[in-house]
C-alpha atoms as a PDB file:
ATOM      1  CA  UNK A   1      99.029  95.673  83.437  1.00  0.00           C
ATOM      2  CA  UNK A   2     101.886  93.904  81.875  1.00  0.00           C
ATOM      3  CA  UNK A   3     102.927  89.926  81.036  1.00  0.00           C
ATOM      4  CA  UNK A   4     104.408  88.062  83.695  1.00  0.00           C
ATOM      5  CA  UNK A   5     108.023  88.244  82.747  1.00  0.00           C
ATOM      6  CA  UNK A   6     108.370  84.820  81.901  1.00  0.00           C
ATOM      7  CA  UNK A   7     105.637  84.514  79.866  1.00  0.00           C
ATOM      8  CA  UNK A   8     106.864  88.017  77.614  1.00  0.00           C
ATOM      9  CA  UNK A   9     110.217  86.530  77.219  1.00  0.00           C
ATOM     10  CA  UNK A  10     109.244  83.133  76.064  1.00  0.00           C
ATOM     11  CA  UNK A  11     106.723  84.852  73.704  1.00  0.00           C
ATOM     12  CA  UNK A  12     109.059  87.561  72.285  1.00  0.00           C
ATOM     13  CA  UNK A  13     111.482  83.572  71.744  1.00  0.00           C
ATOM     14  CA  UNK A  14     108.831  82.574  69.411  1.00  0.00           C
ATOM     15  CA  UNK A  15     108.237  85.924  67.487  1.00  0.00           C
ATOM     16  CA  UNK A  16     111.950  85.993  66.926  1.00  0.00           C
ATOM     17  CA  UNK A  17     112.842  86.713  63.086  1.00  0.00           C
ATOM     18  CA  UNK A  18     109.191  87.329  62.551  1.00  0.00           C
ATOM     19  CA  UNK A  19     108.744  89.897  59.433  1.00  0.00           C
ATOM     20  CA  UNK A  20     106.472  93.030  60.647  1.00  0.00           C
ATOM     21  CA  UNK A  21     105.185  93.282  57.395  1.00  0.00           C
ATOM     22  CA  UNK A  22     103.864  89.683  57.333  1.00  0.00           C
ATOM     23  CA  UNK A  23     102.545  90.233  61.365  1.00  0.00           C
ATOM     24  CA  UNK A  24     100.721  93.593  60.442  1.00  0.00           C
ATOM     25  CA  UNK A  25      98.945  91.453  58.039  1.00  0.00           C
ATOM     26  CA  UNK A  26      97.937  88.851  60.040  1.00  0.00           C
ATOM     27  CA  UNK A  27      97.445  91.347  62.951  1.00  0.00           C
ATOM     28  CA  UNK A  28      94.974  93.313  60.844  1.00  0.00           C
ATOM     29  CA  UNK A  29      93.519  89.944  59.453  1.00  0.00           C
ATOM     30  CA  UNK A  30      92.840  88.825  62.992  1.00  0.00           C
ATOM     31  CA  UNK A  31      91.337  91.606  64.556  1.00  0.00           C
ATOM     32  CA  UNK A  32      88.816  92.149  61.902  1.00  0.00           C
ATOM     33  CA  UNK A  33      87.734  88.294  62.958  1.00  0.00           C
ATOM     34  CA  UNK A  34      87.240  89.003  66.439  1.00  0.00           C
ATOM     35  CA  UNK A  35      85.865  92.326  65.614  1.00  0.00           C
ATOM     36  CA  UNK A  36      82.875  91.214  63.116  1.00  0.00           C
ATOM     37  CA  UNK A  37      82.758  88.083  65.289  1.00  0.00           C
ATOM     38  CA  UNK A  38      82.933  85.823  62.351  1.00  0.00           C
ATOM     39  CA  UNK A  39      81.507  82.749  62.216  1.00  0.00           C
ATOM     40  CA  UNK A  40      82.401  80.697  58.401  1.00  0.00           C
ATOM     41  CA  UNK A  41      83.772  77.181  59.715  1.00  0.00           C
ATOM     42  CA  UNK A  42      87.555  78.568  60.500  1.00  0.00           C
ATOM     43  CA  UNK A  43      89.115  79.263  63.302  1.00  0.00           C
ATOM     44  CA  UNK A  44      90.579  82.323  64.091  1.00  0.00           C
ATOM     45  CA  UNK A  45      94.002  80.806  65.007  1.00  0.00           C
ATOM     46  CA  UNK A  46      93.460  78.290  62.348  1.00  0.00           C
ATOM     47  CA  UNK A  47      97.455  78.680  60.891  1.00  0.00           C
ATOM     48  CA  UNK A  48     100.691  79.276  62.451  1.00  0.00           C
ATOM     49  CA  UNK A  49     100.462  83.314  61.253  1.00  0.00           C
ATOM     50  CA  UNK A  50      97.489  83.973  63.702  1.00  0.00           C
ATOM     51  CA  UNK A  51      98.962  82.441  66.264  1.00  0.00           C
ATOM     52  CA  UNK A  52     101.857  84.604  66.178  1.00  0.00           C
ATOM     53  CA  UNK A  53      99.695  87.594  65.425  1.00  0.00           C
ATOM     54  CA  UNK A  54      97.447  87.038  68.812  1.00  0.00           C
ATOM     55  CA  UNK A  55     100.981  86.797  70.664  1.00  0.00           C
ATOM     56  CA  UNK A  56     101.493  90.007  69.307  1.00  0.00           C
ATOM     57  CA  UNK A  57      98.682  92.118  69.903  1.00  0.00           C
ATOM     58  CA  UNK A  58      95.799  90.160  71.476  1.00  0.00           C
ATOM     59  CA  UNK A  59      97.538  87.701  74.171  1.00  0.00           C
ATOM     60  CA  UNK A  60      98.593  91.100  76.361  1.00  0.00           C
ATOM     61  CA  UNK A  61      94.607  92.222  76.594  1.00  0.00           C
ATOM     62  CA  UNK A  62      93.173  89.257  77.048  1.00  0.00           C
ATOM     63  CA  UNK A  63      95.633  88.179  79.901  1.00  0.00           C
ATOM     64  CA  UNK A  64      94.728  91.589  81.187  1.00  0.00           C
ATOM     65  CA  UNK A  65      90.803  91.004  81.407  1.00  0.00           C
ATOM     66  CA  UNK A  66      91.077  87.369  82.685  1.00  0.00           C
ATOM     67  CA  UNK A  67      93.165  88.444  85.298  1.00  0.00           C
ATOM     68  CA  UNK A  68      91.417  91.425  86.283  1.00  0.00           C
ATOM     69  CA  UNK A  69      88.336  88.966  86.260  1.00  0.00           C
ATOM     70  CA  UNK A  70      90.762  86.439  88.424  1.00  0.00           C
ATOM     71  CA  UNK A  71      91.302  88.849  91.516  1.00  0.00           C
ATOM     72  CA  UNK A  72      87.566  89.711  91.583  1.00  0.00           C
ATOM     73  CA  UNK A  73      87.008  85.526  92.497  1.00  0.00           C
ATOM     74  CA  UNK A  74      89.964  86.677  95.024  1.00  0.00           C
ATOM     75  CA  UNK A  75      88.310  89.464  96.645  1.00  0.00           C
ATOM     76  CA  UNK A  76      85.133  87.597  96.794  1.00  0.00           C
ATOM     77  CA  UNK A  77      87.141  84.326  98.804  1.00  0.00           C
ATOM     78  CA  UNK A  78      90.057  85.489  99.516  1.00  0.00           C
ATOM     79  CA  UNK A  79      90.662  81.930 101.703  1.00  0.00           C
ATOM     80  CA  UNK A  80      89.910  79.863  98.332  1.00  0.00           C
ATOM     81  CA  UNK A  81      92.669  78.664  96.079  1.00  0.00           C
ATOM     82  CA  UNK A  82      92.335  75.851  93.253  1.00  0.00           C
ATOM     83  CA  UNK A  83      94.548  72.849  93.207  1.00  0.00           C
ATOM     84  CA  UNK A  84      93.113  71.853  89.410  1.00  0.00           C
ATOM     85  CA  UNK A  85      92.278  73.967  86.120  1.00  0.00           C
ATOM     86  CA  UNK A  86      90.240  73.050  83.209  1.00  0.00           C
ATOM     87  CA  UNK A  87      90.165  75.883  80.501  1.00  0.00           C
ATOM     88  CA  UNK A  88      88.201  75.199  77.470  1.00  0.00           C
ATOM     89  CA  UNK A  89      89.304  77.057  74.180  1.00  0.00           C
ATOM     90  CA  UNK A  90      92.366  77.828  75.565  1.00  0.00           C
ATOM     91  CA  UNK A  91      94.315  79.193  72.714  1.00  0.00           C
ATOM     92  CA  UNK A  92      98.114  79.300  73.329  1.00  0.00           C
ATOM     93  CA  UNK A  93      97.311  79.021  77.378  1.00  0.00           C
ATOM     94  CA  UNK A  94      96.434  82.700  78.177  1.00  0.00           C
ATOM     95  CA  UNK A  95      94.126  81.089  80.707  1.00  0.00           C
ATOM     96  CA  UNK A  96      96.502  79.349  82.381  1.00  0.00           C
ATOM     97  CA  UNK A  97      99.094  81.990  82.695  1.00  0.00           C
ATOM     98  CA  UNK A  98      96.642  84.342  84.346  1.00  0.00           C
ATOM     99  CA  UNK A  99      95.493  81.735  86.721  1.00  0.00           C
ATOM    100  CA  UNK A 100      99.165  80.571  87.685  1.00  0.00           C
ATOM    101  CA  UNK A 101      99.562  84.277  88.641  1.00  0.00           C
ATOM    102  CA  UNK A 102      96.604  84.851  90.464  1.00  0.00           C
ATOM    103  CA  UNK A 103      97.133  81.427  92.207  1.00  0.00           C
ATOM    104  CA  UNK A 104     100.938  80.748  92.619  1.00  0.00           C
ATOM    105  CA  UNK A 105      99.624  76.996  94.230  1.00  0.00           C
ATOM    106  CA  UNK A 106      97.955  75.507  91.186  1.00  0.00           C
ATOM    107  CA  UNK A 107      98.851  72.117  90.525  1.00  0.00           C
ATOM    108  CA  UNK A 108      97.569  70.950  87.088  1.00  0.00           C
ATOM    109  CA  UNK A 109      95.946  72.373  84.328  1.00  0.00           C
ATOM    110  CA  UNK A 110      93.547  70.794  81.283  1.00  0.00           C
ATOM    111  CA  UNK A 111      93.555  72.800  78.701  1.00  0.00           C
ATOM    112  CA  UNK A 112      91.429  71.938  75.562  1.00  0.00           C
ATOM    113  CA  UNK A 113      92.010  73.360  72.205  1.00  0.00           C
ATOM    114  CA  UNK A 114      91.219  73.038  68.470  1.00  0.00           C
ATOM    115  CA  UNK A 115      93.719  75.165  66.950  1.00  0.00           C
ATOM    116  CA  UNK A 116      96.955  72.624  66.119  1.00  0.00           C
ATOM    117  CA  UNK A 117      99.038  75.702  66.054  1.00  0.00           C
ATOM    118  CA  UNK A 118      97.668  77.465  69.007  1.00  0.00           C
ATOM    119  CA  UNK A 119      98.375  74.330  71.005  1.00  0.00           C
ATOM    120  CA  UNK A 120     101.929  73.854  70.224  1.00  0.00           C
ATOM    121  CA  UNK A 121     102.716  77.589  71.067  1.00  0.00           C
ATOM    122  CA  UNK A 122     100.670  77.055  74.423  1.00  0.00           C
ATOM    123  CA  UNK A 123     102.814  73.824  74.992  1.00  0.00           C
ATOM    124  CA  UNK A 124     106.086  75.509  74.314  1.00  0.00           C
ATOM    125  CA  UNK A 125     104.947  78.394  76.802  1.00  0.00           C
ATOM    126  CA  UNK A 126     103.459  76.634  79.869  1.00  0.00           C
ATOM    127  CA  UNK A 127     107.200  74.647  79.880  1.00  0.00           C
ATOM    128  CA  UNK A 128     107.891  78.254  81.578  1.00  0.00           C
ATOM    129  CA  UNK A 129     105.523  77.204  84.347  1.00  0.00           C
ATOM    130  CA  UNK A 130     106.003  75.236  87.181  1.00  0.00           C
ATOM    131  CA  UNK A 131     102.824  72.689  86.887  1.00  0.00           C
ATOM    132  CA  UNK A 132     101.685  70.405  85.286  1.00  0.00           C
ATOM    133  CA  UNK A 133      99.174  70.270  81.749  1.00  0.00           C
ATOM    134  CA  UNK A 134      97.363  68.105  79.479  1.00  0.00           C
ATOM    135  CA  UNK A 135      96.772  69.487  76.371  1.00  0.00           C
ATOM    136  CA  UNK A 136      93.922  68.352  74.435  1.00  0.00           C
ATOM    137  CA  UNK A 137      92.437  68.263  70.795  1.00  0.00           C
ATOM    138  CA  UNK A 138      88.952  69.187  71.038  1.00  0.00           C
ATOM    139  CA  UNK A 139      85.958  71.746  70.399  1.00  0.00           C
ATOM    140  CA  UNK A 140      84.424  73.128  72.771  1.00  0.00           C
ATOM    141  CA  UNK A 141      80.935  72.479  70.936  1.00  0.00           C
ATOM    142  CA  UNK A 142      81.430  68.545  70.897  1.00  0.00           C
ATOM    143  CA  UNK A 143      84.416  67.116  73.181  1.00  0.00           C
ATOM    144  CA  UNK A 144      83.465  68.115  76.714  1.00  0.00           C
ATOM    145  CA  UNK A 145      82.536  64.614  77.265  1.00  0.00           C
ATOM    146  CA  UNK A 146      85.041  62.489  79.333  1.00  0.00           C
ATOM    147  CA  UNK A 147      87.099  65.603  79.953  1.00  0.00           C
ATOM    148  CA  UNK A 148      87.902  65.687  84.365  1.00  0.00           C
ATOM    149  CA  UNK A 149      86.393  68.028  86.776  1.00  0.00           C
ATOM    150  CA  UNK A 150      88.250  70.659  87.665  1.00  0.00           C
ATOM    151  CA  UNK A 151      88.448  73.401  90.687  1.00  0.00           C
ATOM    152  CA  UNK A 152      88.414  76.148  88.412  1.00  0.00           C
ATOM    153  CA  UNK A 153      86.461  75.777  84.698  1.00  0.00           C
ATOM    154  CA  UNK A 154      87.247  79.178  82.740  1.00  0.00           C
ATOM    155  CA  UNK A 155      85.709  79.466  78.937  1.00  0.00           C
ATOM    156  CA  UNK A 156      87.372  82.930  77.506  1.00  0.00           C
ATOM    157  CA  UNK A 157      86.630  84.512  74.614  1.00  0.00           C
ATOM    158  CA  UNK A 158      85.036  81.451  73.242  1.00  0.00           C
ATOM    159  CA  UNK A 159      81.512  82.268  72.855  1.00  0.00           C
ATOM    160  CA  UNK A 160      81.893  84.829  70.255  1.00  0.00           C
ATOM    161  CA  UNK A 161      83.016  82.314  67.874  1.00  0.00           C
ATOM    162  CA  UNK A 162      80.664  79.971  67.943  1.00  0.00           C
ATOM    163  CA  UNK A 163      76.719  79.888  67.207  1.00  0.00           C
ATOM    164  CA  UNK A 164      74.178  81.309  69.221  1.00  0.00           C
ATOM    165  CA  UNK A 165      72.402  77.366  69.469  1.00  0.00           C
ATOM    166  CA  UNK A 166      75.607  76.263  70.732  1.00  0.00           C
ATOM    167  CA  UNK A 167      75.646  78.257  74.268  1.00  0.00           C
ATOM    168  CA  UNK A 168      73.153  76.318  75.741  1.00  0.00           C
ATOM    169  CA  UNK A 169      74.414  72.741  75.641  1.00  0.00           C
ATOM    170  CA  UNK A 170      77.654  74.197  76.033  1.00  0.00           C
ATOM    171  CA  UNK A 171      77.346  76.416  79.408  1.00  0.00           C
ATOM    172  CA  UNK A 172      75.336  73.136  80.861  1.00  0.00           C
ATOM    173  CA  UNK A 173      78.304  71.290  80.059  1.00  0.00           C
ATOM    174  CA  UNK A 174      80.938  73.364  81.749  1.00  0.00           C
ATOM    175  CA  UNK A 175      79.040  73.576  84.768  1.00  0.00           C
ATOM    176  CA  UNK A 176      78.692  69.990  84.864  1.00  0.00           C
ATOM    177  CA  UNK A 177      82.569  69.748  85.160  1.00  0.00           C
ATOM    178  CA  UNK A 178      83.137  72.494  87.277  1.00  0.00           C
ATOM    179  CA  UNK A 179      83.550  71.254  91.028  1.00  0.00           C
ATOM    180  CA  UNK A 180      84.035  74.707  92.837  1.00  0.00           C
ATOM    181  CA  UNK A 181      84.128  77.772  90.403  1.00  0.00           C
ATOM    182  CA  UNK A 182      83.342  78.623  86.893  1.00  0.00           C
ATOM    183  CA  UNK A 183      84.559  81.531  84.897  1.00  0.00           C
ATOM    184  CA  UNK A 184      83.286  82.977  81.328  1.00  0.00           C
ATOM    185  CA  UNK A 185      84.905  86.363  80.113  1.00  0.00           C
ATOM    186  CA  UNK A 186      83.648  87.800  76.605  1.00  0.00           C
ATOM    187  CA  UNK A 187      84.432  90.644  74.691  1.00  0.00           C
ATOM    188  CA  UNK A 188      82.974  94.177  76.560  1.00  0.00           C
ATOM    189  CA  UNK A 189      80.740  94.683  73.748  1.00  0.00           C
ATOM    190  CA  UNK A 190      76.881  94.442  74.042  1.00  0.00           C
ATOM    191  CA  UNK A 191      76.762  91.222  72.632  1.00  0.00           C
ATOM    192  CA  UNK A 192      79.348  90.146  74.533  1.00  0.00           C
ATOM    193  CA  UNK A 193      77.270  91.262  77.568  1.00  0.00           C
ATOM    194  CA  UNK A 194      73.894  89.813  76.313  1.00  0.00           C
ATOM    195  CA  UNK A 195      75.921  86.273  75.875  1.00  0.00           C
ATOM    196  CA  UNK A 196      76.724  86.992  79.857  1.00  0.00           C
ATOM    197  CA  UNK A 197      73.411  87.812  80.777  1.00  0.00           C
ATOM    198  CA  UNK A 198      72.077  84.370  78.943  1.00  0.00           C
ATOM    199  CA  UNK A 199      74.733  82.320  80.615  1.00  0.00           C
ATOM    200  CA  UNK A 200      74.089  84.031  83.762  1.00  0.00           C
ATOM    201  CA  UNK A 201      70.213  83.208  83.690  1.00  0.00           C
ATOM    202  CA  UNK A 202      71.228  79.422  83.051  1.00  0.00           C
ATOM    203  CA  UNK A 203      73.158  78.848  85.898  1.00  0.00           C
ATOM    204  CA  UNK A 204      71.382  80.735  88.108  1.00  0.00           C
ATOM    205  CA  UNK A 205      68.865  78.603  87.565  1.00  0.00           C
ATOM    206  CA  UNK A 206      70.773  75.234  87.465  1.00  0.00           C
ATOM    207  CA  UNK A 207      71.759  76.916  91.370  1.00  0.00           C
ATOM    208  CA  UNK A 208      74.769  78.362  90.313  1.00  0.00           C
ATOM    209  CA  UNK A 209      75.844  81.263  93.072  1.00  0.00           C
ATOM    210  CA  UNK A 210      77.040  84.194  91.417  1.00  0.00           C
ATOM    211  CA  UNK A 211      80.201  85.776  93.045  1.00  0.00           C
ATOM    212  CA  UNK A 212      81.506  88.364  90.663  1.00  0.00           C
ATOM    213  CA  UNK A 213      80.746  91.174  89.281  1.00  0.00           C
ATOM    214  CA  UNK A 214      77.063  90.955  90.414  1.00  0.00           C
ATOM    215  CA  UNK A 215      76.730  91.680  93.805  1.00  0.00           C
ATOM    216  CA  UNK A 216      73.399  90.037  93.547  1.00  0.00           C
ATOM    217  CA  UNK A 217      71.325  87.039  92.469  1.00  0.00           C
ATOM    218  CA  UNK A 218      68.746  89.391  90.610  1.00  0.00           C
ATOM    219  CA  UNK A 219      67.859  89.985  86.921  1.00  0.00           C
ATOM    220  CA  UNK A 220      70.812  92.429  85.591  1.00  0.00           C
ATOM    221  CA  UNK A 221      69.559  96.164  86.310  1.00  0.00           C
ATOM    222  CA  UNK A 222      70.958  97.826  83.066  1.00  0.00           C
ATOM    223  CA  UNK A 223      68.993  98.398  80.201  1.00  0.00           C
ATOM    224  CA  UNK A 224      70.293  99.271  76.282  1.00  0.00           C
ATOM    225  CA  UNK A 225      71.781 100.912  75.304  1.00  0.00           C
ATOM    226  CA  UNK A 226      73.745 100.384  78.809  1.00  0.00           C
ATOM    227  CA  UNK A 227      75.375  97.501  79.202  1.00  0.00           C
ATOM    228  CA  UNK A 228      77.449  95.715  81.354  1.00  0.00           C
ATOM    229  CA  UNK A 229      81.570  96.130  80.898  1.00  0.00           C
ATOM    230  CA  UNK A 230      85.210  96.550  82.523  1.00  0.00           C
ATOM    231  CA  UNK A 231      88.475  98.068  81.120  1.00  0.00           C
ATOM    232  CA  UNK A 232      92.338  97.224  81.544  1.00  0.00           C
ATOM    233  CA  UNK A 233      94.518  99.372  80.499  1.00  0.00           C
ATOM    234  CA  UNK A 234      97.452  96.884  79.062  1.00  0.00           C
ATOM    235  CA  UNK A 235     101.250  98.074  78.664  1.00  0.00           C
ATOM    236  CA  UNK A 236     102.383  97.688  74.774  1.00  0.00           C
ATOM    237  CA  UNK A 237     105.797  95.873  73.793  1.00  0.00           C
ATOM    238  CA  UNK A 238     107.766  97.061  70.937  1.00  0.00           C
ATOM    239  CA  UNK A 239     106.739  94.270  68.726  1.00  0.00           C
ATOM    240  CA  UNK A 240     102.530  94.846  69.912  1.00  0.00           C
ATOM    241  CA  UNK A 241     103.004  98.571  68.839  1.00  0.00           C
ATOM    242  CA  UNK A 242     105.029  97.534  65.319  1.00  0.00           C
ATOM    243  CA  UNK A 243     102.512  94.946  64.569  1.00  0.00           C
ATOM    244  CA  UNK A 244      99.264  97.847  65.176  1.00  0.00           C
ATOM    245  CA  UNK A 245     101.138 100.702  63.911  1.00  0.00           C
ATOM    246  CA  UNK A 246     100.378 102.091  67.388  1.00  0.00           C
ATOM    247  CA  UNK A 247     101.789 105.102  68.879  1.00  0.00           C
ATOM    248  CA  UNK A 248     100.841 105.320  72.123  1.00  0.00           C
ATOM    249  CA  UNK A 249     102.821 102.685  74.890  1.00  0.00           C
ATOM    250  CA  UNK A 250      99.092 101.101  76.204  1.00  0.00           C
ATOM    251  CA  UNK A 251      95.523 100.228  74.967  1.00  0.00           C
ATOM    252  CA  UNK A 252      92.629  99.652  77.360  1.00  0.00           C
ATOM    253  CA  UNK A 253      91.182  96.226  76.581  1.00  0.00           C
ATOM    254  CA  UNK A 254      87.070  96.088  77.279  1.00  0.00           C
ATOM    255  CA  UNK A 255      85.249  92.912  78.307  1.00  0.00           C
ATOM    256  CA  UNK A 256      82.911  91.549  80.872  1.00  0.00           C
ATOM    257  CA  UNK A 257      82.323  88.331  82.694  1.00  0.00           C
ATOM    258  CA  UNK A 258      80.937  86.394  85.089  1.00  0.00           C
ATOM    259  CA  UNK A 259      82.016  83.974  87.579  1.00  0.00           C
ATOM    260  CA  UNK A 260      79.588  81.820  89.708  1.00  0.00           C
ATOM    261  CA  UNK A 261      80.420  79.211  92.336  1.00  0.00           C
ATOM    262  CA  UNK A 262      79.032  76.052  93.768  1.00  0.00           C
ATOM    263  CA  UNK A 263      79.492  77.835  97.049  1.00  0.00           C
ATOM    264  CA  UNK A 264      77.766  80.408  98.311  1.00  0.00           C
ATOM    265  CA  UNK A 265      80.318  83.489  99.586  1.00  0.00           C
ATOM    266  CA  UNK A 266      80.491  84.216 102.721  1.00  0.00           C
ATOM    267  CA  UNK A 267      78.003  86.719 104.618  1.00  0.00           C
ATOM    268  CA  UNK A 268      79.777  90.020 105.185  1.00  0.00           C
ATOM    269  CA  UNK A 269      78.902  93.582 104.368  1.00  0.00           C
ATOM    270  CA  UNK A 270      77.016  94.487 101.661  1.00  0.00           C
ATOM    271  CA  UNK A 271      79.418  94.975  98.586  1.00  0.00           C
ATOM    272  CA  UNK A 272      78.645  97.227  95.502  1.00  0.00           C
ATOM    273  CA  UNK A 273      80.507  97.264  92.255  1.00  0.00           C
ATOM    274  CA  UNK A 274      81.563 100.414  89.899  1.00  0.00           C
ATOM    275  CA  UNK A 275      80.354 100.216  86.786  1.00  0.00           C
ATOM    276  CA  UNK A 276      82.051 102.813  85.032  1.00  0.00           C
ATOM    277  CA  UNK A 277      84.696 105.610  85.856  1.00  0.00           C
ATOM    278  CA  UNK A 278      84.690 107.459  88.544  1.00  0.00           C
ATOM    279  CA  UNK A 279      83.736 111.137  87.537  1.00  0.00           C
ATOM    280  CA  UNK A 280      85.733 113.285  90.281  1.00  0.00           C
ATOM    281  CA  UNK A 281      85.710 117.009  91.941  1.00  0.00           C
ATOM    282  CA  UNK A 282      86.930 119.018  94.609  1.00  0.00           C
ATOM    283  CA  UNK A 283      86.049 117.352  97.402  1.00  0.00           C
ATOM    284  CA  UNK A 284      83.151 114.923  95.688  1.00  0.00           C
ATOM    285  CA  UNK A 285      83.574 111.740  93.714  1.00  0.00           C
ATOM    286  CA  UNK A 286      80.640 110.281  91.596  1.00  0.00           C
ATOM    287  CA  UNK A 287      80.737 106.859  91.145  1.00  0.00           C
ATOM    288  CA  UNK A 288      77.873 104.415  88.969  1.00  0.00           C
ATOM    289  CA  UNK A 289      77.399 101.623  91.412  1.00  0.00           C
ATOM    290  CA  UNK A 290      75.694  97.996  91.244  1.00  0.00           C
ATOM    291  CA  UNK A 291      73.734  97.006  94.481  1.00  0.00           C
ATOM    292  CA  UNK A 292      73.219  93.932  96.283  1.00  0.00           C
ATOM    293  CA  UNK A 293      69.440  94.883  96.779  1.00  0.00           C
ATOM    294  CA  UNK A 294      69.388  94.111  92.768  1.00  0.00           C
ATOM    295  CA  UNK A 295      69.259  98.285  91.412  1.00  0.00           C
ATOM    296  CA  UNK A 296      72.056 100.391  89.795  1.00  0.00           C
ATOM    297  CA  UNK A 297      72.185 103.797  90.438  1.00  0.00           C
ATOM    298  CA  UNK A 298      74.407 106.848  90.295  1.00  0.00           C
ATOM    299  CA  UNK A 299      75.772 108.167  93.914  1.00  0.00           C
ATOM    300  CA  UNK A 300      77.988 111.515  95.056  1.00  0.00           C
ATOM    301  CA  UNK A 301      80.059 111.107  97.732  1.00  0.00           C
ATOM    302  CA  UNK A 302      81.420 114.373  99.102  1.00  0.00           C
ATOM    303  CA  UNK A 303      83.498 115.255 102.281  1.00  0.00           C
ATOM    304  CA  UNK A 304      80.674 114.912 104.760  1.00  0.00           C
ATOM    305  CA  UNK A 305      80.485 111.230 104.081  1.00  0.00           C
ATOM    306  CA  UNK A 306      84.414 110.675 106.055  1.00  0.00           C
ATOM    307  CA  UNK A 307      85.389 107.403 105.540  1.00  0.00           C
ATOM    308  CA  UNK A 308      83.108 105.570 102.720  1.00  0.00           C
ATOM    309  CA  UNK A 309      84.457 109.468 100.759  1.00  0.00           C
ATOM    310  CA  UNK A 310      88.165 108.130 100.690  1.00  0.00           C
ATOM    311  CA  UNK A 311      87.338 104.462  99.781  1.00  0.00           C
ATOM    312  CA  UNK A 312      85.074 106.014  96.977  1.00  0.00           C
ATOM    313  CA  UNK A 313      88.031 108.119  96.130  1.00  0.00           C
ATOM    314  CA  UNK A 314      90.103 105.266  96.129  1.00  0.00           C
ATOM    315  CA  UNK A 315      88.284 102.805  94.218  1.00  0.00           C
ATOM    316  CA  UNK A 316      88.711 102.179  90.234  1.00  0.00           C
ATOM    317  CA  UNK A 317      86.149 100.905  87.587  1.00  0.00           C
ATOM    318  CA  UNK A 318      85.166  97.396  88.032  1.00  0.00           C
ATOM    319  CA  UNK A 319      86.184  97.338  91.873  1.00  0.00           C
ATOM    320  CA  UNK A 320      84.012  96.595  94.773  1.00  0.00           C
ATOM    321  CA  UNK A 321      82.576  99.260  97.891  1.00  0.00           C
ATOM    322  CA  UNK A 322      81.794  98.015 101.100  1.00  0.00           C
ATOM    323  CA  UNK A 323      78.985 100.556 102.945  1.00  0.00           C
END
């Protein structure tokens, strides 16, 4: 998956005359943040540096799972298509660029964000795009008050950063100012999965209906040390390789998410999701499915099966199969 070309040349604009040295170092700084999930009072894009660091090396993958995450609320309702956007912790707009793509009709965004710097780099970008946004000032812990519904309410890569007592309050909040659809993504990790699964238990309960990836409305099926996760493989830039020291032209970016409506799908044929890779032979494929009937299991399709055999063949981790 690659930027939107707009979006890569207005980024590679402000990472013009930017020393490698000086991103490596800030790259490096960065990703052992996110990594350890550190939580000491500061953001992660707290200074102009990081900024430019996650438009380096972090802005490409996470586009790349919240899109990937996007088209799965497409396949689910295809006919659906949000006017308004409210994406809290928005960094430099990621959200909003992935949205815009997946949804060419979007009319205005809100976009709230406590980084000063990562603001003014997602103002300078979303000038690329042809809608309108608000940017606000705000933490997502504390200044959800007063903010507008919205179609579409996405929280990425947020819930990492802050404190475990936080999520609560805070996934009550967003679903309060979602009108249609909601959207969390979080790192593929276990934790990142577990912070899913506790979201996903709220809202299910506050009658949330879930749409993606669960094909279901039941407690997750996966046990630890399985867990829950997706992959994108993500297309490196010259500057993304100089500021990782990286070799190879693509990374695969991990994550998970869930998106739940106030809507409940339409009834068609029963849909399960891959979990993993598909593991492939002559003739057979083996793919690790979810099922609407609430289990997970392991199935071989071979030859004899005809048609569901070449959708099985043709389907990719994190994509849906119709029986």
């Amino acid at each position: 998956m690659q930027l939107p070309s707009a979006l890569r040349a207005a980024v590679d604009t402000l990472l013009e005359e930017m020393p490698v040295s000086a991103l490596k170092q800030a790259a490096r700084t960065l990703s052992e943040r996110y990594r350890a999930e550190l939580r000491d009072g500061r953001l992660h894009m707290s200074g102009e540096l990081a900024v430019k660091a996650y438009l380096a090396t972090r802005l490409p993958a996470t586009f790349a799972a919240v899109r990937a995450s996007l088209d799965a609320i497409v396949g689910a309702r295809p006919d659906w298509s949000p006017q308004t956007l409210l994406d809290i912790g928005a960094g430099p707009g990621t959200v909003l660029w992935a949205a815009a793509d997946a949804w060419p009709e979007l009319a205005h965004a809100t976009l709230l964000e406590a980084s000063a710097p990562a603001r003014h780099a997602g103002q300078y970008l979303a000038r690329q795009l042809p809608l309108e946004s608000d940017w606000i000032s705000g933490d997502a812990t504390r200044d959800l008050p007063g903010l507008p519904q919205a179609d579409l309410v996405t929280c990425a890569y947020v819930l990492d950063e802050l404190e475990p007592a936080a999520l609560s309050t805070l996934v009550e909040r967003l679903w309060a100012l979602t009108s249609d659809t909601l959207l969390i993504v979080e790192p593929g990790t276990p934790a990142g999965w577990r912070r899913i699964l506790d979201c996903r238990s709220r809202l299910v309960a506050a009658g949330a209906h879930v749409i993606a990836p669960c094909p279901h409305h039941s407690p997750c099926p996966l046990a630890p040390p399985d867990w829950c996760h997706f992959s994108r493989r993500v297309a490196r830039s010259r500057i993304h390789r100089l500021a990782k020291d990286a070799d190879v032209p693509w990374e695969d970016e991990k994550f998970t998410y869930l998106a739940v409506s106030r809507h409940k799908p339409e009834d068609g044929r029963p849909a399960m999701r891959v979990l993993a890779p598909a593991r492939g032979g002559s003739g057979k494929v083996e793919l690790k499915l979810c099922r609407p009937d609430g289990t997970a299991a392991t199935r071989l399709f071979t030859k004899r099966d005809g048609e569901m055999f070449k959708r099985a063949r043709r389907t990719d981790w994190g994509d849906t199969l119709a029986e």
